[in-house]
N, C-alpha and C. Protein backbone atom coordinates (compact mmCIF):
# COMPACT_ATOMS: atom_id res chain seq x y z
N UNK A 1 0.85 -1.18 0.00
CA UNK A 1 0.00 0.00 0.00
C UNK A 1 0.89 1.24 0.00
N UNK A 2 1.09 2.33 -0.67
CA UNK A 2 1.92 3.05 -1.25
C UNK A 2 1.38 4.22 0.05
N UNK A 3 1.99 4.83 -0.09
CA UNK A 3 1.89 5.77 1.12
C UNK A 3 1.74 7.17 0.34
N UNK A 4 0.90 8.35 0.77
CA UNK A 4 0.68 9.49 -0.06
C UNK A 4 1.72 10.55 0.85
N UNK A 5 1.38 10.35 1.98
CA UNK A 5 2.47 11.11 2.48
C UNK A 5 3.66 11.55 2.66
N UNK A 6 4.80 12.85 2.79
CA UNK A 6 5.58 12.92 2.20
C UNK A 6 6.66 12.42 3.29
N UNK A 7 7.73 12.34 2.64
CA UNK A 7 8.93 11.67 3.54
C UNK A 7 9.32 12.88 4.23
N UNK A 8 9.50 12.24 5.85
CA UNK A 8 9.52 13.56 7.10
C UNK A 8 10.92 14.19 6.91
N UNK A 9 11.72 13.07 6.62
CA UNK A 9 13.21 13.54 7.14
C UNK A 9 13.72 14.47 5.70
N UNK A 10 12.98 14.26 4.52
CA UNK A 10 13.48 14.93 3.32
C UNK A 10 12.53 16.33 3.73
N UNK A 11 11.70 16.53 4.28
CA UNK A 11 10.81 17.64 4.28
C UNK A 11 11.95 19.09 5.48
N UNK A 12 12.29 17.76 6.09
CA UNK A 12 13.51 18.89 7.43
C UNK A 12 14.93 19.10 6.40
N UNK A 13 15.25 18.32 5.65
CA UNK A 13 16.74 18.55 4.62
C UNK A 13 16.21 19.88 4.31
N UNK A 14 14.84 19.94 3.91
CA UNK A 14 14.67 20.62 2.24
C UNK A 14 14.46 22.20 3.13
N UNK A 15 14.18 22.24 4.35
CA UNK A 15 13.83 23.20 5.87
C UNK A 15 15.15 24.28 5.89
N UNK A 16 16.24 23.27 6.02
CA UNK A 16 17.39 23.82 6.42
C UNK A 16 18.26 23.50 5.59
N UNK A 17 19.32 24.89 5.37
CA UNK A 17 19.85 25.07 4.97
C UNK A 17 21.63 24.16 5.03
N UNK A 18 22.20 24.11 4.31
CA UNK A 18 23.05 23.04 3.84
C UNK A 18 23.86 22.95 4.92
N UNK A 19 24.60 24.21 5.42
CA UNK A 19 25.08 24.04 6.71
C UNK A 19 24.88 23.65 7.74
N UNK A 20 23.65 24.35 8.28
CA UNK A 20 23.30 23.56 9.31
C UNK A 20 22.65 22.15 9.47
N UNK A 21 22.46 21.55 8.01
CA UNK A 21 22.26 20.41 7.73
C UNK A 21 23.29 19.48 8.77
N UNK A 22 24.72 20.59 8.15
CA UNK A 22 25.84 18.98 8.28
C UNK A 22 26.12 19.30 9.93
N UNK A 23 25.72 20.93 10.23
CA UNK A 23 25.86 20.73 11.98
C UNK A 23 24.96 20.18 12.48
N UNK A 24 23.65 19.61 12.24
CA UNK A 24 22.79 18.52 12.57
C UNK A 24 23.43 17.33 12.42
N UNK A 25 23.95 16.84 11.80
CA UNK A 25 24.37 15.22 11.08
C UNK A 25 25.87 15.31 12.48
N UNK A 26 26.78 16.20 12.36
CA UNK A 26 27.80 16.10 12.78
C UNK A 26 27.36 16.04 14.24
N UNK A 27 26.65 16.90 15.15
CA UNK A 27 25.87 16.79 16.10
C UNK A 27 25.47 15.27 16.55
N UNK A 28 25.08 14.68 15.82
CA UNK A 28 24.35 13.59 15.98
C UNK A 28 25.18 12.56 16.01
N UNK A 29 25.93 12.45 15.10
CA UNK A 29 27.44 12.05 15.12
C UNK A 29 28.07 11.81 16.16
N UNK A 30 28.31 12.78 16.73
CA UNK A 30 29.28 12.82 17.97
C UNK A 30 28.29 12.34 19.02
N UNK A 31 27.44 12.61 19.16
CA UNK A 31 26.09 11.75 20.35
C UNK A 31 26.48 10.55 20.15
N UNK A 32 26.20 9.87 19.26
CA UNK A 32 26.05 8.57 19.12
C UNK A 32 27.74 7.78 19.61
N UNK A 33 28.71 8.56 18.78
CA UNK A 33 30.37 8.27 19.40
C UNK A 33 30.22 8.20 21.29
N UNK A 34 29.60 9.77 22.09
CA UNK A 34 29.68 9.70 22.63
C UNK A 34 28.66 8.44 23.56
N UNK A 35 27.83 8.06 23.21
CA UNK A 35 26.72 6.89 23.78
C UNK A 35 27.59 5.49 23.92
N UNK A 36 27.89 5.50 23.03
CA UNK A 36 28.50 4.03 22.17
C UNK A 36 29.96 4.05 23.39
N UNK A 37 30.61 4.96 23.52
CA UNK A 37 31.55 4.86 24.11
C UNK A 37 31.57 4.72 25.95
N UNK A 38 30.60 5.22 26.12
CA UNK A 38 30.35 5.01 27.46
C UNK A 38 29.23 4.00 28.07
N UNK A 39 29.01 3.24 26.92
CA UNK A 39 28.42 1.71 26.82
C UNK A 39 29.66 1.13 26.97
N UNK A 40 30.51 1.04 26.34
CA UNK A 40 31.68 0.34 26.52
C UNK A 40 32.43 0.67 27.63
N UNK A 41 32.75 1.74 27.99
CA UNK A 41 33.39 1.89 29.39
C UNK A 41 32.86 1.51 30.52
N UNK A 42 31.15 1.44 30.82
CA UNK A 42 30.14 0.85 31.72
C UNK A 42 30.34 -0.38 31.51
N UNK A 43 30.24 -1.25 30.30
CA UNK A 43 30.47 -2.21 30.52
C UNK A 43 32.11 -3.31 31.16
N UNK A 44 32.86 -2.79 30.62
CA UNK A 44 33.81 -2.91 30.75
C UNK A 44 34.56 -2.75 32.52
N UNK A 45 33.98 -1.36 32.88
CA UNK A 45 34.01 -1.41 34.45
C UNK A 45 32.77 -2.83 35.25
N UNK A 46 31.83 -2.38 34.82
CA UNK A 46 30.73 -3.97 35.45
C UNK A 46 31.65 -5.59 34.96
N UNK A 47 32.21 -5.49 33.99
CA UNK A 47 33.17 -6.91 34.10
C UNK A 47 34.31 -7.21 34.65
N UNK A 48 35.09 -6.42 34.93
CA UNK A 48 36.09 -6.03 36.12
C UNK A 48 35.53 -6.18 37.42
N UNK A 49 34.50 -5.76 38.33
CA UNK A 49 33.67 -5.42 38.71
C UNK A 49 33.50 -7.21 39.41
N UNK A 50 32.66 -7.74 38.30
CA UNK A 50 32.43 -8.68 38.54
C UNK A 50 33.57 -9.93 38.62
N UNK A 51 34.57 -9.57 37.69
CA UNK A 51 35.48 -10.73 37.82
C UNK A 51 35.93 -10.41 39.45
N UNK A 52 36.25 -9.07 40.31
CA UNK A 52 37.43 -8.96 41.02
C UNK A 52 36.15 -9.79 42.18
N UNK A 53 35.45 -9.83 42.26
CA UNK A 53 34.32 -10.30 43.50
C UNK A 53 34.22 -11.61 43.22
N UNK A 54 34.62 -12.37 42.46
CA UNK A 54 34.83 -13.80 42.22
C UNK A 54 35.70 -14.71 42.65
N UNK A 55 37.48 -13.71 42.81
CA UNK A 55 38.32 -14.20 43.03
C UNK A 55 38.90 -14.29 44.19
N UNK A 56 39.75 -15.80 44.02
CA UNK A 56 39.77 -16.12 45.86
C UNK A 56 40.38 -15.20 46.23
């Protein structure tokens, strides 16, 4: 079933202007670096964490 409505994320490109396009994208960018990375450091401390409470 084909959809009439228009695509959201091309309607915000077409909004803003080219620059602040890529300071949106780059923005978002770095969120995600920063998320991703402190998933890994949380995890990484909780397995330490858990190994040192294991050992005789």
């Amino acid at each position: 079933m084909p959809s009439n409505l228009p695509n959201l994320r091309r309607l915000f490109v077409e909004a803003r202007a080219e620059v602040e396009e890529s300071a949106y994208s780059r923005n978002a960018f770095y969120n995600l670096v920063l998320f991703m990375s402190s998933v890994a450091i949380f995890s990484l401390a909780a397995q330490r964490m858990n190994g040192q409470r294991y050992m005789p």
